[in-house]
C-alpha atoms as a PDB file:
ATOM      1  CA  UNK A   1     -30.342 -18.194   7.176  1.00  0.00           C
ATOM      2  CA  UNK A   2     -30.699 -14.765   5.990  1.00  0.00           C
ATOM      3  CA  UNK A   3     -27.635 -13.420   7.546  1.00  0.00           C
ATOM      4  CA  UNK A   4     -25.868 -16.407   6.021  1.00  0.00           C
ATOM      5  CA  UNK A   5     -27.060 -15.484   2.070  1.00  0.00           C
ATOM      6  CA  UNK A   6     -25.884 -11.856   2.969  1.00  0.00           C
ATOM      7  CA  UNK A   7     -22.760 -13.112   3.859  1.00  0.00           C
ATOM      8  CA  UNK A   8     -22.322 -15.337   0.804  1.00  0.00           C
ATOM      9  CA  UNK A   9     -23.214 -12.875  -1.211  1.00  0.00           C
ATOM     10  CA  UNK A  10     -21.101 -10.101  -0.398  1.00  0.00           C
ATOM     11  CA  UNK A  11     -18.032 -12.870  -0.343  1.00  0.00           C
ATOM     12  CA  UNK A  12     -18.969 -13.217  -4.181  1.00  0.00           C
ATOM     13  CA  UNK A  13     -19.396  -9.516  -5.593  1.00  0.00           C
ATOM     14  CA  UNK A  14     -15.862  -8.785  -3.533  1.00  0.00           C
ATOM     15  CA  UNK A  15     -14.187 -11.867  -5.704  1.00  0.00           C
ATOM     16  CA  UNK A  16     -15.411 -10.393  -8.739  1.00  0.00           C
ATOM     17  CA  UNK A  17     -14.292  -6.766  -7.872  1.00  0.00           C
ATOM     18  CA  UNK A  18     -10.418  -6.363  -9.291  1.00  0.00           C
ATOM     19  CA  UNK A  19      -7.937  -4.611  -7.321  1.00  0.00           C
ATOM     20  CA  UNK A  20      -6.321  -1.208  -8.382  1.00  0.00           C
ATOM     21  CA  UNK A  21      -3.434  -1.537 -10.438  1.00  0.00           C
ATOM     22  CA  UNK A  22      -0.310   0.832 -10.267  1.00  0.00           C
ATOM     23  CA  UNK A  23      -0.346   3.352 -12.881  1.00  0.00           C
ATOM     24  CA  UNK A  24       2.717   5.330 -11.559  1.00  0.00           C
ATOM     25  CA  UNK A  25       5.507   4.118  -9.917  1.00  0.00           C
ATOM     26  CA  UNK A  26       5.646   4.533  -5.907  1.00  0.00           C
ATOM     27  CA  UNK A  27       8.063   4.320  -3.064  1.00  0.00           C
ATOM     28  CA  UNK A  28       6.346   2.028  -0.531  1.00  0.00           C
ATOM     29  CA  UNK A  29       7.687   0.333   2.859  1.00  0.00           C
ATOM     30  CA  UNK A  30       7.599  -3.080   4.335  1.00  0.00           C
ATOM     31  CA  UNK A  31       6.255  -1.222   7.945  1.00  0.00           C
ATOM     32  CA  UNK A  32       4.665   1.718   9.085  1.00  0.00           C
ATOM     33  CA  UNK A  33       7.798   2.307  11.161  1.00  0.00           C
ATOM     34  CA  UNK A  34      10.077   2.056   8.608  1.00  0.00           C
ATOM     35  CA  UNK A  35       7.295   4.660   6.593  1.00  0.00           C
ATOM     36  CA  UNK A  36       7.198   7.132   8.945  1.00  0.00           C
ATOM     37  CA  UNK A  37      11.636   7.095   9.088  1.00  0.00           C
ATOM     38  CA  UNK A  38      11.481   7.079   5.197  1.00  0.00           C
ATOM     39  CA  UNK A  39       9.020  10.052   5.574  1.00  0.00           C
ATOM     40  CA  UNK A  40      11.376  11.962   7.866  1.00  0.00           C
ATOM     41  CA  UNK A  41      14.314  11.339   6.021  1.00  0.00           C
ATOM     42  CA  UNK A  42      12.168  12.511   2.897  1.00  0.00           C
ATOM     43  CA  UNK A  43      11.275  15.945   4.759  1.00  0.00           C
ATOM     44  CA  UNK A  44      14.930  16.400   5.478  1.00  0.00           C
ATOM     45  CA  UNK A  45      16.466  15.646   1.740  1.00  0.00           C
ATOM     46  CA  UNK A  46      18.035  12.741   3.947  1.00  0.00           C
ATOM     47  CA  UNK A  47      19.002  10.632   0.757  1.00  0.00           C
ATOM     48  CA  UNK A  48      21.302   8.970   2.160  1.00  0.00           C
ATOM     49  CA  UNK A  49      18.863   7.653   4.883  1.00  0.00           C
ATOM     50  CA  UNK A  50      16.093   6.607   2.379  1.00  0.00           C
ATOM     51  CA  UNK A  51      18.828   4.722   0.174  1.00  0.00           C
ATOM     52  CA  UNK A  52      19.561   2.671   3.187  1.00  0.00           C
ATOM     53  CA  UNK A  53      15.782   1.794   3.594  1.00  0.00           C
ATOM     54  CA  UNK A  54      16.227   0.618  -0.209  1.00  0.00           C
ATOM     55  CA  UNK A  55      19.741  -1.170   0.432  1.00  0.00           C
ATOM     56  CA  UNK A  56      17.989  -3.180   3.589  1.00  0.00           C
ATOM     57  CA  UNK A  57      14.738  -4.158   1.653  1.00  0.00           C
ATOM     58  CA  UNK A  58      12.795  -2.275   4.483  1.00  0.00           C
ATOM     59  CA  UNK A  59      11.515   0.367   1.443  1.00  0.00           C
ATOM     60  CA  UNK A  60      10.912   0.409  -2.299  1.00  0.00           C
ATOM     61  CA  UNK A  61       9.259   1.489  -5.736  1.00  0.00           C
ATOM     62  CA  UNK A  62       6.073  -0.332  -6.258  1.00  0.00           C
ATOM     63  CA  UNK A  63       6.304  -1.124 -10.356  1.00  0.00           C
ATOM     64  CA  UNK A  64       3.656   0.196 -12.772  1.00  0.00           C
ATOM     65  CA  UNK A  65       0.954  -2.723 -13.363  1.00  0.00           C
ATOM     66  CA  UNK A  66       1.432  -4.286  -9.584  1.00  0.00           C
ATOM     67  CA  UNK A  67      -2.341  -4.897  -8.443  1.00  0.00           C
ATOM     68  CA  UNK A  68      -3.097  -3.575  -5.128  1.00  0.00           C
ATOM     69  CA  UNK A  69      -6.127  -3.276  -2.585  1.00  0.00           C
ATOM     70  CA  UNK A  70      -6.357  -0.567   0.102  1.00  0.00           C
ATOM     71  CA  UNK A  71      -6.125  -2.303   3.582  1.00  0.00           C
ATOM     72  CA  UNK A  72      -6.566   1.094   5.301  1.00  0.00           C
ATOM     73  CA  UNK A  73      -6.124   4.864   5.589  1.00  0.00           C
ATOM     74  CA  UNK A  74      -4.825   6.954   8.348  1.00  0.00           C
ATOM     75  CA  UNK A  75      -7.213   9.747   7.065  1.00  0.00           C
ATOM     76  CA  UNK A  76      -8.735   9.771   3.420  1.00  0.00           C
ATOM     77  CA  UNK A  77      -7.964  14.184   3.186  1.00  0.00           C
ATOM     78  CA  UNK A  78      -4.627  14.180   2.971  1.00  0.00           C
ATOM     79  CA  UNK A  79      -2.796  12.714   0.500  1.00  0.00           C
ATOM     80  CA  UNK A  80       0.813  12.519   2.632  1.00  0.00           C
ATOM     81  CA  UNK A  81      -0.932  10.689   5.519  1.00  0.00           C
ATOM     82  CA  UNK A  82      -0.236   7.205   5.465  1.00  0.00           C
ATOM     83  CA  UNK A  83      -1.981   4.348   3.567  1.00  0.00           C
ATOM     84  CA  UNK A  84      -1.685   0.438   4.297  1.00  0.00           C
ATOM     85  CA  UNK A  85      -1.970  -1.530   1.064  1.00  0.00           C
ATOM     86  CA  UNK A  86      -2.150  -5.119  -0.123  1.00  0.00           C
ATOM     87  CA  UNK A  87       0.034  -5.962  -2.894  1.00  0.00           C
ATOM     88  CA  UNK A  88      -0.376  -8.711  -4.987  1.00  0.00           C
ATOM     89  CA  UNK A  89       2.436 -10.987  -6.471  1.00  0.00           C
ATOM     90  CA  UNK A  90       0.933 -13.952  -8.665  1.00  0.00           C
ATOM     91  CA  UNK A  91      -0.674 -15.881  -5.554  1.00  0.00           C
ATOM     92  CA  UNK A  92       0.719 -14.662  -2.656  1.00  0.00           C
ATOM     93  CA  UNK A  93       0.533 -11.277  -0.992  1.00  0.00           C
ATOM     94  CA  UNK A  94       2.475  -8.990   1.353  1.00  0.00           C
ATOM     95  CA  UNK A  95       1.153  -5.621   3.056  1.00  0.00           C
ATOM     96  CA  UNK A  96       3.066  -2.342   3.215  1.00  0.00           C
ATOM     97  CA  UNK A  97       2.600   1.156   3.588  1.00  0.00           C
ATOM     98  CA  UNK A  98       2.690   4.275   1.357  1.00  0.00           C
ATOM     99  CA  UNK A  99       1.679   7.993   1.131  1.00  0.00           C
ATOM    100  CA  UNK A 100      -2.578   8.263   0.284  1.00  0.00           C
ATOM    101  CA  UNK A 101      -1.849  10.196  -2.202  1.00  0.00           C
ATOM    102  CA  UNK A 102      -0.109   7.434  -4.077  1.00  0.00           C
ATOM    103  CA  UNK A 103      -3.058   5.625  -4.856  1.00  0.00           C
ATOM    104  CA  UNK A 104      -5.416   8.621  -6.518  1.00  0.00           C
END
């Protein structure tokens, strides 16, 4: 029984907990694969390789005010390792991934 009140417990202080909201814009990608090409491309000035991310749907900027949740973290000391986050859109949700340092 006591395991169960734990459990019930910690499901209600995480509702009440917000999510992190956006504060400045960042470029975010549907999968870590199609992260770690945008990343690349980044390193190499590619632009031409990152706008086709965009023109797929595959990448894109994550809007100031977007709520978010951190799903999890490659490593939490550098801030261009990757990041997995949990956007929210009214009721539903979608996961992508970003650069750590996005989310300071």
């Amino acid at each position: 029984m006591r395991n169960f009140t734990l459990a019930a417990g910690l499901l209600v202080a995480s509702s009440t907990v917000a999510a992190d909201t956006v504060y400045d814009p960042f470029f975010a990608c549907e999968s870590r694969q199609a992260f770690e090409e945008a990343t690349l491309m980044n390193a190499r000035g590619d632009t031409r390789g990152l706008d086709h991310l965009v023109r797929q749907k595959r990448c894109f900027q994550v809007d100031v005010g977007t709520e978010y949740s951190v799903v999890d973290v490659n490593t939490d000391h550098n801030p261009r390792d990757w990041v997995k986050l949990r956007i929210y859109d009214g009721d539903s949700s979608f996961e992508v991934f970003s650069w750590l340092g996005f989310t300071y």
